[in-house]
Protein backbone atom coordinates (compact mmCIF):
# COMPACT_ATOMS: atom_id res chain seq x y z
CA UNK A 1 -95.54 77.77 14.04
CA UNK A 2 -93.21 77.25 16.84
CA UNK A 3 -93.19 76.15 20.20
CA UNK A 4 -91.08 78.66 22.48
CA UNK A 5 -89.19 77.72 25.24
CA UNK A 6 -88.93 74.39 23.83
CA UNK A 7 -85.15 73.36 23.46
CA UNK A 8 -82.28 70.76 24.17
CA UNK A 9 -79.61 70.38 26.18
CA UNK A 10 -76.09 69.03 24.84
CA UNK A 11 -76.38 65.65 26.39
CA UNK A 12 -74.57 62.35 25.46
CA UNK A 13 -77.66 60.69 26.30
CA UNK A 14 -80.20 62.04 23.36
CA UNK A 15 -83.45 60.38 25.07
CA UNK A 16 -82.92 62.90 28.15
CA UNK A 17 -81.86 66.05 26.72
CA UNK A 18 -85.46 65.54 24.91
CA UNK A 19 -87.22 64.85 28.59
CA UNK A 20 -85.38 67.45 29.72
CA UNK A 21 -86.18 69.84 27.77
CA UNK A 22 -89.85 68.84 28.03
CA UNK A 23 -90.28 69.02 31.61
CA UNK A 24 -88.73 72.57 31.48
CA UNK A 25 -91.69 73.43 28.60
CA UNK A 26 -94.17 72.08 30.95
CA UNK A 27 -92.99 73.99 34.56
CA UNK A 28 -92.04 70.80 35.95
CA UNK A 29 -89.32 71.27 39.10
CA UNK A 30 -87.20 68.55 38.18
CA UNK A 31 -83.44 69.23 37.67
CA UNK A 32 -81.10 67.19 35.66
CA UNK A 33 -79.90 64.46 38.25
CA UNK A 34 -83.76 63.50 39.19
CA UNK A 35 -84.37 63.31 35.54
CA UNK A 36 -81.58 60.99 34.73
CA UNK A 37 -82.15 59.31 38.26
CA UNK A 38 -86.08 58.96 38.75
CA UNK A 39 -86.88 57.51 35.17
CA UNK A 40 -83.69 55.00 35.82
CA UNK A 41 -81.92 56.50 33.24
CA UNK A 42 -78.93 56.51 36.01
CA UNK A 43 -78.56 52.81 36.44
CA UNK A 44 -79.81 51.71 32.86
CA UNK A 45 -76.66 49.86 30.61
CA UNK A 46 -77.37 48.09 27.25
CA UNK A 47 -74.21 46.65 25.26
CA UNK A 48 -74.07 44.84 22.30
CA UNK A 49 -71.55 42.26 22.13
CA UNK A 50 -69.58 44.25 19.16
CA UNK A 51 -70.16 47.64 20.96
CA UNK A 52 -72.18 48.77 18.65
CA UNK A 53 -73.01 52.43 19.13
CA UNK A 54 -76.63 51.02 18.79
CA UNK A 55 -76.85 49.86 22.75
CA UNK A 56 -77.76 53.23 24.33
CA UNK A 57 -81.15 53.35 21.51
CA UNK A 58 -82.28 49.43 21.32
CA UNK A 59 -84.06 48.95 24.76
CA UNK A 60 -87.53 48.17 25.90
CA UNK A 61 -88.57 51.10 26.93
CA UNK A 62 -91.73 49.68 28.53
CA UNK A 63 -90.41 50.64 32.19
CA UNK A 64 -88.71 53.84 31.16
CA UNK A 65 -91.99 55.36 30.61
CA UNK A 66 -93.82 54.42 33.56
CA UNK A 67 -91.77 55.98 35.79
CA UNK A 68 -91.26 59.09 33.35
CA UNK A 69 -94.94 59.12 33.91
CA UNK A 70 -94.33 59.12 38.01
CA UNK A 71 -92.83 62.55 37.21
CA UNK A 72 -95.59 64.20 35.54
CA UNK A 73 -94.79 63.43 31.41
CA UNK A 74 -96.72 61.08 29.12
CA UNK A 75 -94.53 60.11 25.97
CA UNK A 76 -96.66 58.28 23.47
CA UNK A 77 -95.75 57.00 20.42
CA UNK A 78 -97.48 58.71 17.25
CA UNK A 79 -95.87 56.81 14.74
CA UNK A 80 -93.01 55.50 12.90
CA UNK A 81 -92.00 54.47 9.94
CA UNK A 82 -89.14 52.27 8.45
CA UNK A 83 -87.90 52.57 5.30
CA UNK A 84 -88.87 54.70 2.47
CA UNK A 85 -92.85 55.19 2.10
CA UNK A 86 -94.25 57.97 0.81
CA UNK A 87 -97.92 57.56 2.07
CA UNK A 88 -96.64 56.40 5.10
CA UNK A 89 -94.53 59.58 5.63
CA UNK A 90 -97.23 62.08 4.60
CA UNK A 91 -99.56 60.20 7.23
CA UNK A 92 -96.98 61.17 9.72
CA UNK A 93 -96.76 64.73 8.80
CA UNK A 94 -100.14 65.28 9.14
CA UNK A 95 -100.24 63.57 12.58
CA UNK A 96 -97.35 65.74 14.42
CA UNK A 97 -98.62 69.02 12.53
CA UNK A 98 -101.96 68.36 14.10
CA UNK A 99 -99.54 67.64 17.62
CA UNK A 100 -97.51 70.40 17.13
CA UNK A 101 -100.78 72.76 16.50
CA UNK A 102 -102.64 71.66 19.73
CA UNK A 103 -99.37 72.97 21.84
CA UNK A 104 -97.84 69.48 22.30
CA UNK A 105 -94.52 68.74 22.12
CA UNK A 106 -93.27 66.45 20.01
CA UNK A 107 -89.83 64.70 19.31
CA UNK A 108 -88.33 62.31 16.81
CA UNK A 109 -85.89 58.96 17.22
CA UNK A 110 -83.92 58.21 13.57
CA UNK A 111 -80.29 57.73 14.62
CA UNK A 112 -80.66 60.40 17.52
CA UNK A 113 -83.60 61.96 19.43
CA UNK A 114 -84.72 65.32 18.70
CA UNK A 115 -87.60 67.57 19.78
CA UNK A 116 -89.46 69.38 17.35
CA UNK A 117 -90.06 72.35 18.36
CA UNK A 118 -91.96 73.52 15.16
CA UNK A 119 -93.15 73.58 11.25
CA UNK A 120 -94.06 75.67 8.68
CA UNK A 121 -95.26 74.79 5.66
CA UNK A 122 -92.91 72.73 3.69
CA UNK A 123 -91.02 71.22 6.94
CA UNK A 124 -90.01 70.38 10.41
CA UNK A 125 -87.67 72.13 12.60
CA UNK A 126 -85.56 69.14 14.76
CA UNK A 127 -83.62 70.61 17.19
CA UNK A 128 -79.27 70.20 17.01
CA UNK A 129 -78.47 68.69 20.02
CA UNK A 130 -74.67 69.55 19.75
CA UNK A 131 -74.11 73.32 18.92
CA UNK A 132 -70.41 71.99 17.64
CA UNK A 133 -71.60 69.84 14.96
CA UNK A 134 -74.21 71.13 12.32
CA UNK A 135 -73.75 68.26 9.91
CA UNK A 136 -75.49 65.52 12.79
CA UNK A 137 -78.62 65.26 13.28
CA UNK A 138 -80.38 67.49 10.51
CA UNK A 139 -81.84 70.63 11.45
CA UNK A 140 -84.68 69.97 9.16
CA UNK A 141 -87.35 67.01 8.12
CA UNK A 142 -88.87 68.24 4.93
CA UNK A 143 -92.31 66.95 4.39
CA UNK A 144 -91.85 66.01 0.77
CA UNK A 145 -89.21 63.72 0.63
CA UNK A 146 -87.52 63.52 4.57
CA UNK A 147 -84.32 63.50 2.26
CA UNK A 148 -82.38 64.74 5.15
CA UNK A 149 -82.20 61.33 6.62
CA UNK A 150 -81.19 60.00 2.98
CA UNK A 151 -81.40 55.88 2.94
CA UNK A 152 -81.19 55.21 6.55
CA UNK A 153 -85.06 55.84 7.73
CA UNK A 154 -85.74 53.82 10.97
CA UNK A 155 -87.60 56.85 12.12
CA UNK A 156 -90.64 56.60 15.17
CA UNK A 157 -91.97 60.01 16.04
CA UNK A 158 -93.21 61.09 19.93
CA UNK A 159 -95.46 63.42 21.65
CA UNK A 160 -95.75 64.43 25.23
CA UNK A 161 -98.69 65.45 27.79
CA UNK A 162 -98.00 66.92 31.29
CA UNK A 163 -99.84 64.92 34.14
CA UNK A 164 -99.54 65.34 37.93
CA UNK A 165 -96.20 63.73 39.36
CA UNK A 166 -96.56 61.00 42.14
CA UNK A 167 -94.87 61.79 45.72
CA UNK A 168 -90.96 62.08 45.57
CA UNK A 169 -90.63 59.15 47.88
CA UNK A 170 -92.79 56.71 45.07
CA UNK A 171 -90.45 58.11 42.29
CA UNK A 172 -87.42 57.21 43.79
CA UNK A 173 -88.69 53.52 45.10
CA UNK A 174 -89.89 53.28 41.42
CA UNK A 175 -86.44 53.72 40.10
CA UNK A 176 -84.39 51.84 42.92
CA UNK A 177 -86.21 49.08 42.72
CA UNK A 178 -85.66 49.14 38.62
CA UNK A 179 -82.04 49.45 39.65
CA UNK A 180 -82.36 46.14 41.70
CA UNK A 181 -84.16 44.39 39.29
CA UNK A 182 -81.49 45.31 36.01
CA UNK A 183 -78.74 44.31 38.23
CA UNK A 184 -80.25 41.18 39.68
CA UNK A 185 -81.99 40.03 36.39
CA UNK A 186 -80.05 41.46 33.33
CA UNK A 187 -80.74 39.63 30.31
CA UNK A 188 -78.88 39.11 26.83
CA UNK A 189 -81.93 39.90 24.32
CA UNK A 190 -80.93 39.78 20.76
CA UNK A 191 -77.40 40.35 21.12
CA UNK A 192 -77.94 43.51 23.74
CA UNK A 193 -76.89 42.40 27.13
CA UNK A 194 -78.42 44.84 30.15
CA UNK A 195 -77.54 44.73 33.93
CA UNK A 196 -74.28 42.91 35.35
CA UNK A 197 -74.23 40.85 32.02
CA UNK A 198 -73.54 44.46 30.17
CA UNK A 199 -70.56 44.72 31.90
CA UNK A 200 -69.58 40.63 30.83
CA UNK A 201 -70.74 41.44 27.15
CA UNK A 202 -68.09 44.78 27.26
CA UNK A 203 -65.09 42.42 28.63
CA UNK A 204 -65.75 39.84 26.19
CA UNK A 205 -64.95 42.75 23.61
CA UNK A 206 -62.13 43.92 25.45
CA UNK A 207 -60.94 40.54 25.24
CA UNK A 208 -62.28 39.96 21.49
CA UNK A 209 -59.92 43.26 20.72
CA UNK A 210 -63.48 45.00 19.38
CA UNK A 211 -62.99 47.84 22.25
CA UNK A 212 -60.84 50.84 20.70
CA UNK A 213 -63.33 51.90 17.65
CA UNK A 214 -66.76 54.48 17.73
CA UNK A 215 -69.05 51.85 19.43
CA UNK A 216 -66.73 51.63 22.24
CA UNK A 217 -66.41 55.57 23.11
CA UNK A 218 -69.75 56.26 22.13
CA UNK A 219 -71.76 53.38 24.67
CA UNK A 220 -69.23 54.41 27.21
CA UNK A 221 -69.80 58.33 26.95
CA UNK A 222 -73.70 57.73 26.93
CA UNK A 223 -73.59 55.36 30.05
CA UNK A 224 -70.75 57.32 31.55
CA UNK A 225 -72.91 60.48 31.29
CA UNK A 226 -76.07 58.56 33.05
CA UNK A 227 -73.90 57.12 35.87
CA UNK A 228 -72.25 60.20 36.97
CA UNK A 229 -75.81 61.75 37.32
CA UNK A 230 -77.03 59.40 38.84
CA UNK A 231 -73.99 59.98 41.54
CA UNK A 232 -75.62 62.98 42.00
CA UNK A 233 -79.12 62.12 42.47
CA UNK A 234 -78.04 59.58 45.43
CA UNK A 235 -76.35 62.48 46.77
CA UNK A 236 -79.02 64.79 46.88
CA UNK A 237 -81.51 62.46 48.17
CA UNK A 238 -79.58 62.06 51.12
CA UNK A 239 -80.67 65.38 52.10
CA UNK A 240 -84.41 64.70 51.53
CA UNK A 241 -86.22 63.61 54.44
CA UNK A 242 -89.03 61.97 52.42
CA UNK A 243 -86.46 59.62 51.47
CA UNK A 244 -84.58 58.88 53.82
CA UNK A 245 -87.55 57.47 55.76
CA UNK A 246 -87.14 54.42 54.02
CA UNK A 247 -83.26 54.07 53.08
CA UNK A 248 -80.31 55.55 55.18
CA UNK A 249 -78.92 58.67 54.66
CA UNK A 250 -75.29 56.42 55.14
CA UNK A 251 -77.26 54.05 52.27
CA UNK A 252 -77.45 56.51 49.72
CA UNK A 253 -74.02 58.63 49.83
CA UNK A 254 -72.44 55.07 49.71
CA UNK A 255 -74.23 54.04 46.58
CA UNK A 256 -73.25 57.53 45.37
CA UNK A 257 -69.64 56.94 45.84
CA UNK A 258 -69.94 53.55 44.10
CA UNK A 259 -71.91 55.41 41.23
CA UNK A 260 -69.15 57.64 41.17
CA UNK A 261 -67.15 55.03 40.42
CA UNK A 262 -68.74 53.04 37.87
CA UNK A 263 -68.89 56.52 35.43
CA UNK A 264 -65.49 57.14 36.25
CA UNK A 265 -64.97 53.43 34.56
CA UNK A 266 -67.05 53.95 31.89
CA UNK A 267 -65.43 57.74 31.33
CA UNK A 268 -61.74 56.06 31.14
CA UNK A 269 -62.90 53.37 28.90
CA UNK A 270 -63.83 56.02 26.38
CA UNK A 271 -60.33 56.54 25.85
CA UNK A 272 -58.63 54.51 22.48
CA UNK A 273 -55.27 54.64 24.38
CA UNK A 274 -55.87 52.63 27.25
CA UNK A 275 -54.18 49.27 27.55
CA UNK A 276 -56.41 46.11 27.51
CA UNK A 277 -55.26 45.20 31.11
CA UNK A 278 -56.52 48.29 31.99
CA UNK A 279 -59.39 48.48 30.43
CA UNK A 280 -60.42 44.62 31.80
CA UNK A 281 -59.04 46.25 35.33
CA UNK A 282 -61.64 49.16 34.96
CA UNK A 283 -64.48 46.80 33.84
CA UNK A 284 -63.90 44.30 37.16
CA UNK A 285 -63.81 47.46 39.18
CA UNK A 286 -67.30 48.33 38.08
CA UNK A 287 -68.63 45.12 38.28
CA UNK A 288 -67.55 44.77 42.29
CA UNK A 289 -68.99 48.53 42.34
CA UNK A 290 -72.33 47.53 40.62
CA UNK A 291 -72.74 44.29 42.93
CA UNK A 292 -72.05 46.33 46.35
CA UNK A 293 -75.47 48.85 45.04
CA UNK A 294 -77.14 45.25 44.20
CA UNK A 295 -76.28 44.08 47.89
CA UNK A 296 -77.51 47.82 49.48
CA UNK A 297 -81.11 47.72 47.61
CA UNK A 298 -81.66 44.04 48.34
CA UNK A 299 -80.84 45.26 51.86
CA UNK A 300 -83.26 48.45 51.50
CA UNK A 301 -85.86 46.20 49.47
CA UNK A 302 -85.92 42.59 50.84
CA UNK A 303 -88.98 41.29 48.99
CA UNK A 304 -89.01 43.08 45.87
């Protein structure tokens, strides 16, 4: 069986090419920017101290999912498994087939997120979310074995219902005020640093010479990719009345611009060949950037 008009776009950011390509299953009206911005996907950054390419996956995503709710999807955790267990893998077959068969989507998190847009009999199909490289993530997760994932099983499977969305104007104060909070209260958790202390945990390895290797490009594409949407969202809410009812039209295109330039940061610290002045100079630049937005919603939002 197979779900149609169930696929992926080629984002950085894994987690939203699978909401995306949810909300377009379900009819929702929601184009990229609001999907990035209204879930706070935009604003979120979580670093590692080592740059791991692990900080755009390990995140409570407690938050994320309310307000992915606010905009009409339920994601709910069917299972997961970790590690090699054959009853505990055959368990989880059954339990997306039986997903898959009602009409739901389902996706999968093991390395990358993927939807699943379908089965047959001995397998999965996982949807590719870059068309230039077939080797990563598998196409497949064969019901047997899940050999396509070979040692490295750390593997928690999704599924999806539509609800009805919440007013525009309670979606966006949902995700601002995240936004305030992250910056104003970012925590180091286990090594992953989140907020303003992201950007102090990506100098330190600037400074610790641990900034020109795959961790480094990959947190900066993901988080670039999320910022410069979320430069976009601000802008088009400018133009929505609901919204501006309750922050400035001025407000908004000025935390756009300052969006703007945080991605661009994050975009030019993808590249090995910049210097580690620069990349330090890039890092400050955000930081200023990221404490202006902090300084607009605590304007906007006085008692949050």
């Amino acid at each position: 069986m197979k779900l149609e008009n169930l696929s992926m776009k080629p984002f950085s950011t894994t987690l939203l090419g699978v909401v995306q390509g949810v909300s377009a299953f379900f009819g929702l009206p929601w184009n990229d920017a609001h999907l990035f911005g209204a879930t706070g996907m935009a604003f979120r950054m979580n670093v590692e101290r080592t740059l791991c390419p692990s900080g755009p996956y390990c995140w409570n995503m407690d938050e994320f999912l309310v307000l992915l709710e606010n905009l009409g999807i339920r994601m709910q955790v069917v299972g997961e498994c970790m590690g090699k267990d054959s009853l505990r893998q055959a368990i989880l077959n059954d339990l997306v087939r039986h997903e898959l068969d009602a009409g739901n989507p389902c996706s999968l998190l093991n390395m990358e997120n993927q939807l699943i847009p379908g089965h047959d009999d001995s397998m999965f199909f996982t949807w590719q979310p870059w068309p230039d490289n077939a080797a990563f993530p598998p196409a497949t997760l064969t019901f047997s074995d899940w050999h396509e994932l070979g040692d490295e099983i750390h593997l928690v499977f999704y599924t999806y219902r539509k609800r009805a969305p919440v007013p525009l104007a309670t979606q966006v104060k949902g995700a601002l005020l995240l936004f305030r909070n992250m910056l104003e209260s970012g925590t180091v958790m286990g090594g992953y640093a989140s907020g303003l202390k992201a950007w102090d945990a990506w100098m330190l390895a600037v400074e610790e010479d641990r900034a020109a290797g795959h961790g480094n490009w990959w947190n900066a594409m993901v988080w670039g990719e999320c910022r410069q949407f979320g430069k976009i969202w601000l802008s088009d809410l400018s133009m929505e009345p609901e919204v501006t009812s309750f922050i400035p039209k001025m407000l908004l295109q000025e935390m756009s611009a300052l969006m703007g330039v945080t991605a661009i940061s994050l975009f030019d610290l993808s590249n090995p060949e910049i210097e580690k002045a620069d990349r330090l100079n890039r890092i400050k630049g955000a930081i200023v950037a990221d404490k202006k937005m902090l300084g607009i919603l605590k304007e906007v939002f006085p008692f949050a």
